[in-house]
C-alpha atoms as a PDB file:
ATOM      1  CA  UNK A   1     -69.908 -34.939  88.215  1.00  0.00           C
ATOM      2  CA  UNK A   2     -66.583 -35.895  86.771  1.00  0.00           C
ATOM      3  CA  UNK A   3     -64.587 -34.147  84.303  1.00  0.00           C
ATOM      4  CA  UNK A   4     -61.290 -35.662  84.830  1.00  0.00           C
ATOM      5  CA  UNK A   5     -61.840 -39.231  83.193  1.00  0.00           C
ATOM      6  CA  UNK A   6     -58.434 -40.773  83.002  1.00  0.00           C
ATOM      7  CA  UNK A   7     -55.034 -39.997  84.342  1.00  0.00           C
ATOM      8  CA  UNK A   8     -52.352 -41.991  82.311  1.00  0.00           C
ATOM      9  CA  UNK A   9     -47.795 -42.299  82.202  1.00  0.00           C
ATOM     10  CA  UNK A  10     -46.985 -40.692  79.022  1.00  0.00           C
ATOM     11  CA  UNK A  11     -45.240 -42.879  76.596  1.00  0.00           C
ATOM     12  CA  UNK A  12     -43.124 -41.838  73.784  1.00  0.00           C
ATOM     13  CA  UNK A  13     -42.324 -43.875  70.672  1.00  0.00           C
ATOM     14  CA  UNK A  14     -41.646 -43.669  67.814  1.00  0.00           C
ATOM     15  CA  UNK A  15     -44.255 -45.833  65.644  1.00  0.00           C
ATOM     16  CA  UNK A  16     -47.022 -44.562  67.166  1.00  0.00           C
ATOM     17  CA  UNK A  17     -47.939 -40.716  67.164  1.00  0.00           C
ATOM     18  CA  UNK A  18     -50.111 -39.310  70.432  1.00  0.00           C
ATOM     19  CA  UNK A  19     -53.701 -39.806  70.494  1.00  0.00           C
ATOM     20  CA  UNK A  20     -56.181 -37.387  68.806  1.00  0.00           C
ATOM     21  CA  UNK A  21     -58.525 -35.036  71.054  1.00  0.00           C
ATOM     22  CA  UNK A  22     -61.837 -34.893  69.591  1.00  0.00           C
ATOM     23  CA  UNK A  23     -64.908 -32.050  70.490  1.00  0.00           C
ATOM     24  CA  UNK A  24     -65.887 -33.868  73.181  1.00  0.00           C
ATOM     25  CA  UNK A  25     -62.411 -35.363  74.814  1.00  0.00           C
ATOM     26  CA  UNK A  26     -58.902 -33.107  75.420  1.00  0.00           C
ATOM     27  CA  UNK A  27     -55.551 -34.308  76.317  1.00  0.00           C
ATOM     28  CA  UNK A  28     -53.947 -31.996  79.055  1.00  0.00           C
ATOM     29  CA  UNK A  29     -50.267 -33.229  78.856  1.00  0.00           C
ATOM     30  CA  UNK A  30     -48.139 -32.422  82.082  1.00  0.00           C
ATOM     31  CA  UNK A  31     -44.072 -32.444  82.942  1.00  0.00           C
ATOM     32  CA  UNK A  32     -41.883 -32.393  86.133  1.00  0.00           C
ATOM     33  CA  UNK A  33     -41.840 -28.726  85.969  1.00  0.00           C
ATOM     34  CA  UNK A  34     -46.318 -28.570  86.528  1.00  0.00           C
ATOM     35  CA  UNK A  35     -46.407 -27.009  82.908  1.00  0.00           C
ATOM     36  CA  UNK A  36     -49.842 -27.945  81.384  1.00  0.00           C
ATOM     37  CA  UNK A  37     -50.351 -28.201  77.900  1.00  0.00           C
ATOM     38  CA  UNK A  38     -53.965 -28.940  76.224  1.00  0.00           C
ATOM     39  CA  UNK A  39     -54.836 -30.475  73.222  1.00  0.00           C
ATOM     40  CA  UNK A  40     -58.950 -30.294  71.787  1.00  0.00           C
ATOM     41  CA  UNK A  41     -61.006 -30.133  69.329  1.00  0.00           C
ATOM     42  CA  UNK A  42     -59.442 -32.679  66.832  1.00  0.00           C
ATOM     43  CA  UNK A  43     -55.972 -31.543  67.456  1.00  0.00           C
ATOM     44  CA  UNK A  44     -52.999 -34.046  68.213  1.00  0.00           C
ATOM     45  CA  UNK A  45     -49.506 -33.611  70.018  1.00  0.00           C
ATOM     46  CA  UNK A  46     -46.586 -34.348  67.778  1.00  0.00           C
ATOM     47  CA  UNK A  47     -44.059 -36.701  68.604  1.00  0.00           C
ATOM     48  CA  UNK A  48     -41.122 -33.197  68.775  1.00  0.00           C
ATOM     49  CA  UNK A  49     -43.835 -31.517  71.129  1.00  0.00           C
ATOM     50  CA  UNK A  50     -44.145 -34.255  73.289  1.00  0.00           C
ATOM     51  CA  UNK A  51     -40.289 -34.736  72.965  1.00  0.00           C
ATOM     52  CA  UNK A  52     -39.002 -31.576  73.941  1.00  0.00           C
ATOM     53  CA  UNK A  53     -41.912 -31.013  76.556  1.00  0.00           C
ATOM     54  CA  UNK A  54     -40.626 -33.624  78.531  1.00  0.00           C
ATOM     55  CA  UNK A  55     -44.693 -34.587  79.547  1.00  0.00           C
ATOM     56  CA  UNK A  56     -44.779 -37.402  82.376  1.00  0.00           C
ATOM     57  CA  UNK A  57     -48.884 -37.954  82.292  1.00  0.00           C
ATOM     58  CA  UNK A  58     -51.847 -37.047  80.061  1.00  0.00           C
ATOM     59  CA  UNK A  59     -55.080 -36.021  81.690  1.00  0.00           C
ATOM     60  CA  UNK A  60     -58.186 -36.903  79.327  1.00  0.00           C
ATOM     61  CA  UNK A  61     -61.071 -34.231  80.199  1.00  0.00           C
ATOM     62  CA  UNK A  62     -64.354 -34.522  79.316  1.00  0.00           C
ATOM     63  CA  UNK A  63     -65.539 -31.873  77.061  1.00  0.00           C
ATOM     64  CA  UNK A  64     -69.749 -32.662  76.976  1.00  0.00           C
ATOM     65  CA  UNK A  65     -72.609 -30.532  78.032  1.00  0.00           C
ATOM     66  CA  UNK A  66     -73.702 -31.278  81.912  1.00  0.00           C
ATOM     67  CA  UNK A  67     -76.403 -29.939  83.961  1.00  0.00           C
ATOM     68  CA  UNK A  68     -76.190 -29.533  86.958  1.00  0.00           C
ATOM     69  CA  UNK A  69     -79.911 -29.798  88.763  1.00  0.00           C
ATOM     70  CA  UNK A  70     -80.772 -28.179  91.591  1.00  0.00           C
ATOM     71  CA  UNK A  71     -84.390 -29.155  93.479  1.00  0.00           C
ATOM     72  CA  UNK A  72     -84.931 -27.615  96.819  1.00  0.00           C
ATOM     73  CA  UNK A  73     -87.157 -25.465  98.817  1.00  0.00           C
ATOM     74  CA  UNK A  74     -85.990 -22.316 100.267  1.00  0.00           C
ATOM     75  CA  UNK A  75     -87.544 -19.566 102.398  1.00  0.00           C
ATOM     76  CA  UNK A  76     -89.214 -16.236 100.908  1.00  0.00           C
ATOM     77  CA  UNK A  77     -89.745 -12.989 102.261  1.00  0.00           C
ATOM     78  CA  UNK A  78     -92.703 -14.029 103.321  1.00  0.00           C
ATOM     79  CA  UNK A  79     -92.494 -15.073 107.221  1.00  0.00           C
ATOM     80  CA  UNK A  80     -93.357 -19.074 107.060  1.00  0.00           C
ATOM     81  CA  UNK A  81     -93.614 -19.362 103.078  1.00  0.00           C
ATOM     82  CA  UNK A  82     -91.240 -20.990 100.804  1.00  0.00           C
ATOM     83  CA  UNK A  83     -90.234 -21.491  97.562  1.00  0.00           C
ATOM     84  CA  UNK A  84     -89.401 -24.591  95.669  1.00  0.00           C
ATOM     85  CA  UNK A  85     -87.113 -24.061  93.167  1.00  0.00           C
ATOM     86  CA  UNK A  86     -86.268 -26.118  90.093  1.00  0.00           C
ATOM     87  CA  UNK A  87     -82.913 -24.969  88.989  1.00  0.00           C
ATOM     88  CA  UNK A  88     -81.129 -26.286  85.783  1.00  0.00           C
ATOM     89  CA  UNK A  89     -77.588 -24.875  84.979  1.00  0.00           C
ATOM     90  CA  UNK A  90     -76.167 -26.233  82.079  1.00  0.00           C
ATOM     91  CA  UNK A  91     -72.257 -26.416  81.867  1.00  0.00           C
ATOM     92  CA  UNK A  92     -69.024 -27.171  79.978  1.00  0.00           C
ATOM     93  CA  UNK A  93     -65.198 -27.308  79.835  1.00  0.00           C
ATOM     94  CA  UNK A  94     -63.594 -24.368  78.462  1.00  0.00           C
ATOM     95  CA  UNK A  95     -60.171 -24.641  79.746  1.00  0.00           C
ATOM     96  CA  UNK A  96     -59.254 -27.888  80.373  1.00  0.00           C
ATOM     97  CA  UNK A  97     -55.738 -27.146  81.799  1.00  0.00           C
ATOM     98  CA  UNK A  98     -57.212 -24.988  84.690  1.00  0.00           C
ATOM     99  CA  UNK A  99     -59.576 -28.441  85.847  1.00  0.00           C
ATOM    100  CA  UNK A 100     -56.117 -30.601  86.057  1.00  0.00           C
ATOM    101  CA  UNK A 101     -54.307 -27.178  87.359  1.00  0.00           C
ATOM    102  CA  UNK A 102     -56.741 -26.506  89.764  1.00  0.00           C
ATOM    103  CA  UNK A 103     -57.643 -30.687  90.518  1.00  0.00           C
ATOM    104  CA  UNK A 104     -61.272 -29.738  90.139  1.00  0.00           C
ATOM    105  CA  UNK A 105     -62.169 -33.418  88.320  1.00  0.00           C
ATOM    106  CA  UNK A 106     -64.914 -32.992  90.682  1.00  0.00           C
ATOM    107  CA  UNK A 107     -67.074 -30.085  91.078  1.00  0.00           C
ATOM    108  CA  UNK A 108     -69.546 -31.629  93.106  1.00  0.00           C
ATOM    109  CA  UNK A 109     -67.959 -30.094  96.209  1.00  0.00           C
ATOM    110  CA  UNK A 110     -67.909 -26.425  94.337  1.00  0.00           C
ATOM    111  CA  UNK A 111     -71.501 -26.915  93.361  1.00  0.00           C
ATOM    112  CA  UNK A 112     -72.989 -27.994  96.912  1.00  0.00           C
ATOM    113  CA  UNK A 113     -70.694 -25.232  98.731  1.00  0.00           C
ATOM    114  CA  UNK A 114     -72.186 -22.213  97.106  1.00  0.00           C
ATOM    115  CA  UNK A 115     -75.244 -22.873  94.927  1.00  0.00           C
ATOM    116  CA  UNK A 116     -77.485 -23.276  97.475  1.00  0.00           C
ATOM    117  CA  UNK A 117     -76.252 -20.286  99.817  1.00  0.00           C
ATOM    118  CA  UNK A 118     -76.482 -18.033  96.849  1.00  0.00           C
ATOM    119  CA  UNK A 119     -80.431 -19.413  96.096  1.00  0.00           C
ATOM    120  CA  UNK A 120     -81.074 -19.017  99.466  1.00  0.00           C
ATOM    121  CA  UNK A 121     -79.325 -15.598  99.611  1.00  0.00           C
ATOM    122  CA  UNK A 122     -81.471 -14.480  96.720  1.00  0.00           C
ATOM    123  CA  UNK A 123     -84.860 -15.572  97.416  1.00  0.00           C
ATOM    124  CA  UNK A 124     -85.202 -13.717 100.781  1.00  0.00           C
ATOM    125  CA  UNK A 125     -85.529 -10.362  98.900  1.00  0.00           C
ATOM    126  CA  UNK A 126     -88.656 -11.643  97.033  1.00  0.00           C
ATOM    127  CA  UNK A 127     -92.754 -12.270  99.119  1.00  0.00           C
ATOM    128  CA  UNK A 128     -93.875 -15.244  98.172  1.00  0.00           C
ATOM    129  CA  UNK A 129     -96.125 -13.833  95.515  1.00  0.00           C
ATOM    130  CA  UNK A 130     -93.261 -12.821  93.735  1.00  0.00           C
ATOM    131  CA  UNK A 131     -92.298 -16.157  92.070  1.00  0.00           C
ATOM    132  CA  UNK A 132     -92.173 -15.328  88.428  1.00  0.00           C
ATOM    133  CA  UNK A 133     -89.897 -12.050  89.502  1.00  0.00           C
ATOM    134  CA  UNK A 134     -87.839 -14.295  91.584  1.00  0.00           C
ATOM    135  CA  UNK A 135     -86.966 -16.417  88.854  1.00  0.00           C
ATOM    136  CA  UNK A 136     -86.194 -13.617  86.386  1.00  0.00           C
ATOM    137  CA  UNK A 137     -83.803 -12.848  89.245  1.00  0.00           C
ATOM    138  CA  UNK A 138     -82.107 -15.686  88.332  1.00  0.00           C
ATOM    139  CA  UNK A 139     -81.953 -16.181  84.948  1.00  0.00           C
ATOM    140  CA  UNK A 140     -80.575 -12.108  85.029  1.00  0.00           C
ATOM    141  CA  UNK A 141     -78.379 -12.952  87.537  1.00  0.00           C
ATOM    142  CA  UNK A 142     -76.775 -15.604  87.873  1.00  0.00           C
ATOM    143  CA  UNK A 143     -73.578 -15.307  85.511  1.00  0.00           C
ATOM    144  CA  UNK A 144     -72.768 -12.848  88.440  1.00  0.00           C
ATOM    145  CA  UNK A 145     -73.091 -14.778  91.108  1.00  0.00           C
ATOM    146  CA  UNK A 146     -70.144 -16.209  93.413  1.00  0.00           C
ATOM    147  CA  UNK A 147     -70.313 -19.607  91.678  1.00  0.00           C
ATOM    148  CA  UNK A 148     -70.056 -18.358  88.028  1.00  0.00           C
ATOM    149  CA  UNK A 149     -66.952 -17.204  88.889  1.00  0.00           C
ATOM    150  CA  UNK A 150     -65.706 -19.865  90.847  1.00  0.00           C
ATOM    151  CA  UNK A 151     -66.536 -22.107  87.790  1.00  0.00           C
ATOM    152  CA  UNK A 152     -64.504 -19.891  85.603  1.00  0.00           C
ATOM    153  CA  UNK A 153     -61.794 -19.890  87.456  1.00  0.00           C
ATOM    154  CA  UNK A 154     -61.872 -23.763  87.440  1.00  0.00           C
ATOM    155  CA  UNK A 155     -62.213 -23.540  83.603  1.00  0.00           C
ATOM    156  CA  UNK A 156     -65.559 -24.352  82.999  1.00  0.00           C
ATOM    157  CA  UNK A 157     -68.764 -21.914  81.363  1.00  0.00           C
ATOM    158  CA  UNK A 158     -72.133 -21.815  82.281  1.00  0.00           C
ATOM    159  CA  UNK A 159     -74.080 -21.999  78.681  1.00  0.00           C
ATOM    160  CA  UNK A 160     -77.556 -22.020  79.795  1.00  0.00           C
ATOM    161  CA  UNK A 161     -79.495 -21.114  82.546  1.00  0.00           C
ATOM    162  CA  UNK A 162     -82.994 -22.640  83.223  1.00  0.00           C
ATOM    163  CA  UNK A 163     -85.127 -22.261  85.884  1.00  0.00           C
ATOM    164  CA  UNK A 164     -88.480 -22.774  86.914  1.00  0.00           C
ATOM    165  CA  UNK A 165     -89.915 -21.623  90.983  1.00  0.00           C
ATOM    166  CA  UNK A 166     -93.220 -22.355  92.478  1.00  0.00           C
ATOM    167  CA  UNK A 167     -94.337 -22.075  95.973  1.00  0.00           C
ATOM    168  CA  UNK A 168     -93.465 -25.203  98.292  1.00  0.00           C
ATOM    169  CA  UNK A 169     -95.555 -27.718  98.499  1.00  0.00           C
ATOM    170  CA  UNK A 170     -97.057 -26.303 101.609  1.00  0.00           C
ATOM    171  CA  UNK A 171     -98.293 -23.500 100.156  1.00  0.00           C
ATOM    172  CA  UNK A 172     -99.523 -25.329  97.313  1.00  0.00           C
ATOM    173  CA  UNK A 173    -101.583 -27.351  99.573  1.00  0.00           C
ATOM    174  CA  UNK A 174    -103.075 -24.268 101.130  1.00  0.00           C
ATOM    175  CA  UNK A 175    -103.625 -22.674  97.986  1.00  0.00           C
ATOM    176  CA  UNK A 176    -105.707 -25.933  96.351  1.00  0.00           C
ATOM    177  CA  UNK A 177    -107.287 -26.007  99.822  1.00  0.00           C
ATOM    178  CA  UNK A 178    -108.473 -22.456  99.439  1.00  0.00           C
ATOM    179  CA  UNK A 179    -109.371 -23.139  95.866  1.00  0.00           C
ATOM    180  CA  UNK A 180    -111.475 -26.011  96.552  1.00  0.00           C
ATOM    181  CA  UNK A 181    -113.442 -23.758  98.978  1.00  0.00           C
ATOM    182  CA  UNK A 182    -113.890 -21.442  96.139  1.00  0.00           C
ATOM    183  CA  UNK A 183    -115.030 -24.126  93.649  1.00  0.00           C
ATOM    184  CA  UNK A 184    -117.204 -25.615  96.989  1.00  0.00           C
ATOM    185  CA  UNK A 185    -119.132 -22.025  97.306  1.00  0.00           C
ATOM    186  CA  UNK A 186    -119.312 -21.339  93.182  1.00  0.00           C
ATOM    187  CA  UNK A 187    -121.531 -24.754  93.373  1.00  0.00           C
ATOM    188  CA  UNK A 188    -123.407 -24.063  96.534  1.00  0.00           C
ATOM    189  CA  UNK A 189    -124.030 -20.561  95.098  1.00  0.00           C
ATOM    190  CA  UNK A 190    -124.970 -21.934  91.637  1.00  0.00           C
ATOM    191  CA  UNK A 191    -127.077 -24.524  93.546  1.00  0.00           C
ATOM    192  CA  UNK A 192    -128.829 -22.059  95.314  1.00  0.00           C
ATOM    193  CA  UNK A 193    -129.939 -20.560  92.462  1.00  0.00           C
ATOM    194  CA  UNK A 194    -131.160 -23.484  91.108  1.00  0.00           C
ATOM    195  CA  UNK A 195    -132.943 -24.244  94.461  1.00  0.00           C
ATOM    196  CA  UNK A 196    -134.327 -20.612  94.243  1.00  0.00           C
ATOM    197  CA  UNK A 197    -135.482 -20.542  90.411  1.00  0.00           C
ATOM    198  CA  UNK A 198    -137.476 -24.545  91.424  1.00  0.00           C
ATOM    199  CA  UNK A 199    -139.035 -22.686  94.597  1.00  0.00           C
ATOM    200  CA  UNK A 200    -140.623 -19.540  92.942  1.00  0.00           C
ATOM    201  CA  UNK A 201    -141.978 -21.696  89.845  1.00  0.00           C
ATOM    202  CA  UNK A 202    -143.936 -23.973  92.586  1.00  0.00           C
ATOM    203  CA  UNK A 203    -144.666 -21.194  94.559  1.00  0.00           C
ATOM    204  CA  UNK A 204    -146.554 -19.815  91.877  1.00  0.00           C
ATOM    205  CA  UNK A 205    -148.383 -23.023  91.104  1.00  0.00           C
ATOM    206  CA  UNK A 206    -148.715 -22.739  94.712  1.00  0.00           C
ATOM    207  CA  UNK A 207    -150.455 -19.312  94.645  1.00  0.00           C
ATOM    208  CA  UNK A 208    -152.333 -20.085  91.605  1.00  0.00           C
ATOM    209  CA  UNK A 209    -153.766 -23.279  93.213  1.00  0.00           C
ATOM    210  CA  UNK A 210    -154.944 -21.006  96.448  1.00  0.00           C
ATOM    211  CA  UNK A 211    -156.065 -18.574  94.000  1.00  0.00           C
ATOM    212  CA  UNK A 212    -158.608 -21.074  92.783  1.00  0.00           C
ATOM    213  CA  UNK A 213    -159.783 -22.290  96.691  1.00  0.00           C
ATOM    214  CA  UNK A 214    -157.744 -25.512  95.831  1.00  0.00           C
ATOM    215  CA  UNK A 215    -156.390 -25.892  99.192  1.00  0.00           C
ATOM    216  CA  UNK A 216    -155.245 -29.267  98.961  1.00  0.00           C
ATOM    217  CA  UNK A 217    -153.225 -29.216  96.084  1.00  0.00           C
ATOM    218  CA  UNK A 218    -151.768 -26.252  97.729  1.00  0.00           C
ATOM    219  CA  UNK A 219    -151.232 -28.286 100.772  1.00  0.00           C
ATOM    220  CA  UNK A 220    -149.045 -30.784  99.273  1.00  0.00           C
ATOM    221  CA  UNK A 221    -146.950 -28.470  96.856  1.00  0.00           C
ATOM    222  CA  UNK A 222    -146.135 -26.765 100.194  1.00  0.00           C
ATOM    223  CA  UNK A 223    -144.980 -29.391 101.583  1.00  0.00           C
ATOM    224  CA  UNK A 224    -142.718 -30.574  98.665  1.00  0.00           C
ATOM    225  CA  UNK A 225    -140.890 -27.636  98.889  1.00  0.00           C
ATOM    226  CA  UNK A 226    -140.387 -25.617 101.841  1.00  0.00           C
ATOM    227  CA  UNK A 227    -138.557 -22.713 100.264  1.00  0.00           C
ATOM    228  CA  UNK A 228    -141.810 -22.301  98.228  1.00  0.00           C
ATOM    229  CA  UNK A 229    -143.467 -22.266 101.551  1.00  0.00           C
ATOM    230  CA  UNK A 230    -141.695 -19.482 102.429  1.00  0.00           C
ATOM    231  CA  UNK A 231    -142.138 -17.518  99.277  1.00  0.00           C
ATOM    232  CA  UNK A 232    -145.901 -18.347  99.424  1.00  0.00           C
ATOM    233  CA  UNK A 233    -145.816 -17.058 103.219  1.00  0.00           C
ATOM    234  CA  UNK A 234    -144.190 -13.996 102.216  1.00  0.00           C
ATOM    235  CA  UNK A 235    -146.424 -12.961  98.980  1.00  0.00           C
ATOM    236  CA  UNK A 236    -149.393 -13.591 101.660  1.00  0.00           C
ATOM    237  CA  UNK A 237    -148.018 -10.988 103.987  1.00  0.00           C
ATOM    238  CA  UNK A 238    -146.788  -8.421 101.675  1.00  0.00           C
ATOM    239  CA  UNK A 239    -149.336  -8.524  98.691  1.00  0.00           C
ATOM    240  CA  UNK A 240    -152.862  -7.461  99.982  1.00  0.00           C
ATOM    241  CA  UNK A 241    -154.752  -8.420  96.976  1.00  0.00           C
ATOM    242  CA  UNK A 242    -153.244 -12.042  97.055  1.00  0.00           C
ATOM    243  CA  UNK A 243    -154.671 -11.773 100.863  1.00  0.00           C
ATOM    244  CA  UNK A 244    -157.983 -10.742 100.117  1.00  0.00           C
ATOM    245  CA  UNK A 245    -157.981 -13.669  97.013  1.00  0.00           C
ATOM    246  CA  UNK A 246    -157.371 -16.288  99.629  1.00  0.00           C
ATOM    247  CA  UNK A 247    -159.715 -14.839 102.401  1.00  0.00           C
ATOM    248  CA  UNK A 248    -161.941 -15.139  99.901  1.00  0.00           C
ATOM    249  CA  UNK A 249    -161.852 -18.714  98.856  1.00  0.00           C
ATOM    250  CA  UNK A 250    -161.693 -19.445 103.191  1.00  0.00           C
ATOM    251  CA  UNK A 251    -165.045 -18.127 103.255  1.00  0.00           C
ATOM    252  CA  UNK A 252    -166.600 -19.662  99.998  1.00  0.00           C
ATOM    253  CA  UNK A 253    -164.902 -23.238 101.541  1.00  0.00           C
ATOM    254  CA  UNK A 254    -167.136 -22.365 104.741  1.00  0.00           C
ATOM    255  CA  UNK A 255    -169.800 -21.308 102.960  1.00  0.00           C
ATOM    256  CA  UNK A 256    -170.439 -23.718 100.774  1.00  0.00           C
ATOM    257  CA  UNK A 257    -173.235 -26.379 101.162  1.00  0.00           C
ATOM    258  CA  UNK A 258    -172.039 -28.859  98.999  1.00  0.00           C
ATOM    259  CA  UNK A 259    -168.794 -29.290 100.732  1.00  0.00           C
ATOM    260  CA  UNK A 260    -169.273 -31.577 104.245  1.00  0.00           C
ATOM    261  CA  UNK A 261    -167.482 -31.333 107.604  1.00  0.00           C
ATOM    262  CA  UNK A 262    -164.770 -34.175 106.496  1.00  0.00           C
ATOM    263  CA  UNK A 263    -164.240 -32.732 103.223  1.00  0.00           C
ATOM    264  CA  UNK A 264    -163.987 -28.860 104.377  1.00  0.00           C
ATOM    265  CA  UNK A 265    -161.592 -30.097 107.817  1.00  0.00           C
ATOM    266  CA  UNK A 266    -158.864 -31.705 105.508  1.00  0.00           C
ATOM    267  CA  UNK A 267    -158.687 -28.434 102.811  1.00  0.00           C
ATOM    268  CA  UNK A 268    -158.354 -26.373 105.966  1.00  0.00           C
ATOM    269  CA  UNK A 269    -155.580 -28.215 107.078  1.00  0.00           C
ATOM    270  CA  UNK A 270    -153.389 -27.998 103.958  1.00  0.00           C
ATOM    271  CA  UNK A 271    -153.958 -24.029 104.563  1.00  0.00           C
ATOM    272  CA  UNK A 272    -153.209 -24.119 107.771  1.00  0.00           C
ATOM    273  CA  UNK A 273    -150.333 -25.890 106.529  1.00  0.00           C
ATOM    274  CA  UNK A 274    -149.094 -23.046 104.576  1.00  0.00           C
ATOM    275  CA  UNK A 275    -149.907 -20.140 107.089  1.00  0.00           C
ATOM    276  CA  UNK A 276    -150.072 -21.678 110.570  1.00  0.00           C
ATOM    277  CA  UNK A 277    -150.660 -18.421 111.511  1.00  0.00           C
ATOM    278  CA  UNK A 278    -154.042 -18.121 109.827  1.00  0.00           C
ATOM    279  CA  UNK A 279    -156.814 -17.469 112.279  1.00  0.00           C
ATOM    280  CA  UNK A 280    -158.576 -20.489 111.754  1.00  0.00           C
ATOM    281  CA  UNK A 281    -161.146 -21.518 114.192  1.00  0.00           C
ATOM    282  CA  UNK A 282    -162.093 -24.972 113.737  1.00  0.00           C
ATOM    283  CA  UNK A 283    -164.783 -25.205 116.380  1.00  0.00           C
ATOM    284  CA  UNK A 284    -166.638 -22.307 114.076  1.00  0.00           C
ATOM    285  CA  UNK A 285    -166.455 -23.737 110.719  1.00  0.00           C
ATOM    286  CA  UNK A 286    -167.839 -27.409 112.576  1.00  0.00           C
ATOM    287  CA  UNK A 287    -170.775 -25.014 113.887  1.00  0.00           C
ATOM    288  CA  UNK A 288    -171.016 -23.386 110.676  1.00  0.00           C
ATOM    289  CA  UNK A 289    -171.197 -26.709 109.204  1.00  0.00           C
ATOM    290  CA  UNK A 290    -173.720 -28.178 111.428  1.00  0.00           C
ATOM    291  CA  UNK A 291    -176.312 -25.378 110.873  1.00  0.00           C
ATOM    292  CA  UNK A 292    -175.648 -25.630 107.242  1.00  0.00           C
ATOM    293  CA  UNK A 293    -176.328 -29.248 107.615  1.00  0.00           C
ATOM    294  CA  UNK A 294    -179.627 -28.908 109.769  1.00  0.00           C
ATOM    295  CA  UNK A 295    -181.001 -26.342 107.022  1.00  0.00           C
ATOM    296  CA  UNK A 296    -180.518 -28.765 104.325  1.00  0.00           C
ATOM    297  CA  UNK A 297    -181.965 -31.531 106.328  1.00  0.00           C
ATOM    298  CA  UNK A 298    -185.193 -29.139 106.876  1.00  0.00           C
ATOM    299  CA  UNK A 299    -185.263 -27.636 104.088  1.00  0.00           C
ATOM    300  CA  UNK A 300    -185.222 -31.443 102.434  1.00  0.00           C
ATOM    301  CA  UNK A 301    -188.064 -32.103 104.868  1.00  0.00           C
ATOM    302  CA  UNK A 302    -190.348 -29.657 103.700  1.00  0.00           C
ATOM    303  CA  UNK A 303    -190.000 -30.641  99.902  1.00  0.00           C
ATOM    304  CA  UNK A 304    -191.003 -34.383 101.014  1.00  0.00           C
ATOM    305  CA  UNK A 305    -194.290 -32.619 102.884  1.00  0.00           C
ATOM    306  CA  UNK A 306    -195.239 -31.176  99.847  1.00  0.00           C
END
């Protein structure tokens, strides 16, 4: 960053009077004897000032707004966790006579030599949490730090402070990594209840199906959804009249005549499907079948004899 632009003899004549400064250029007019004289905003050296000064060169200064940007990551309170700072300082020349006084053309050596010692300085008294407090810090504090005054000595203001801290990009890393585990367990949660609400509404088609001794359909809703299983299981071991319900439509499925071996062997199945744990002989029901069967067969005997 340059403010010195142009260094340049001084000189006089007579024709032609000394250049104009404007808001944004100044003339800092030196002699053999190092006395500085500046000229700025729209003023002009005569030709009897420049005469009896006895200048020997002209400095022109830039006047404009810079800003000077500083980008870097420093460590926090917090043991392993940074900050990354974004750090915009906006500056101007005041006094151009102390820049050519002081040969500070260039304050890139000023700016590199203490900004980042005082950042660094600063952000050890904050945790890592403390961002938004860290960089209040700054903007409060700054005009008081060690550079400030440097600068003013060298004849240039600090107009604006700007500043904007994060955590480094470490930290932000962990922190979307923890956030996408958060987002990752809302959905499985909201999933689950999804999962949950589809399970009890076919466990109660389930139920209603067993209800009415229709094993089979009860069979294969089971086995569409094994969380409705489980409810299904559950209602069977807790509610006693649900129990008794089923037990119930087992027997009548035993019992009844019109329903053969094949038939009654495959319904049984999709129950014991549902509660393996159902004491469910199958060598009984096939004897319990057969005698049904033989009394049918007699019984259709008899009505032929008569």
């Amino acid at each position: 960053m340059q403010f010195i632009e142009d260094i340049n003899e001084v000189k006089f004549s007579f024709l032609e009077k000394p250049p104009a400064s404007s808001m944004t250029y100044a003339f800092v007019y030196v002699n053999n004897h190092n006395e500085y004289y500046a000229v700025k905003n729209g003023e002009r050296l005569s030709r009897s000032e420049l005469r009896i000064g006895k200048y020997k060169k002209v400095y022109t200064v830039n006047m404009q707004q810079h800003t000077i940007i500083f980008k870097e990551e420093v460590p926090s309170a917090t043991r392993g966790r940074s900050f990354f700072v974004n750090l915009f300082i906006d500056i101007a020349v005041e006094h151009p006579e102390r820049i050519v006084q002081q040969n500070a053309g260039e304050i890139g050596g000023i700016i590199n030599n203490y900004l980042p010692f005082w950042v660094e300085s600063e952000a050890r008294f904050y945790p890592i949490e403390e961002d938004l407090g860290f960089a209040q810090h700054i903007e409060d504090f700054f005009q008081t730090s060690q550079l400030v005054k440097v600068l003013r000595e060298t004849g240039i203001v600090v107009r604006n402070v700007r500043v904007l801290i994060r955590q480094g990009f470490r930290d932000q890393r962990h922190n979307e990594a923890i956030a996408d585990l958060d987002r990752n367990a809302e959905l499985s949660a909201y999933q689950e209840a999804l999962d949950l609400e589809e399970a009890r509404r076919i466990s109660a088609a389930i139920k209603e199906a067993l209800q009415a001794g229709d094993f089979i359909t009860a069979g294969k809703l089971g086995e569409k959804n094994e969380m409705a299983k489980v409810l299904v299981k559950s209602e069977f071991n807790q509610n006693q009249t649900f129990k008794i319900e089923v037990n119930k439509q087992l027997l009548n499925l035993i019992n009844d005549h019109s329903i053969d071996q094949f038939e009654a062997e495959q319904r049984l199945a999709k129950l014991k499907n549902l509660f393996p744990h159902l004491p469910i002989n199958p060598e009984n029901i096939h004897r319990k079948k057969q005698i049904s069967g033989q009394k049918r067969e007699l019984l259709s005997y008899f009505n032929k004899g008569e």
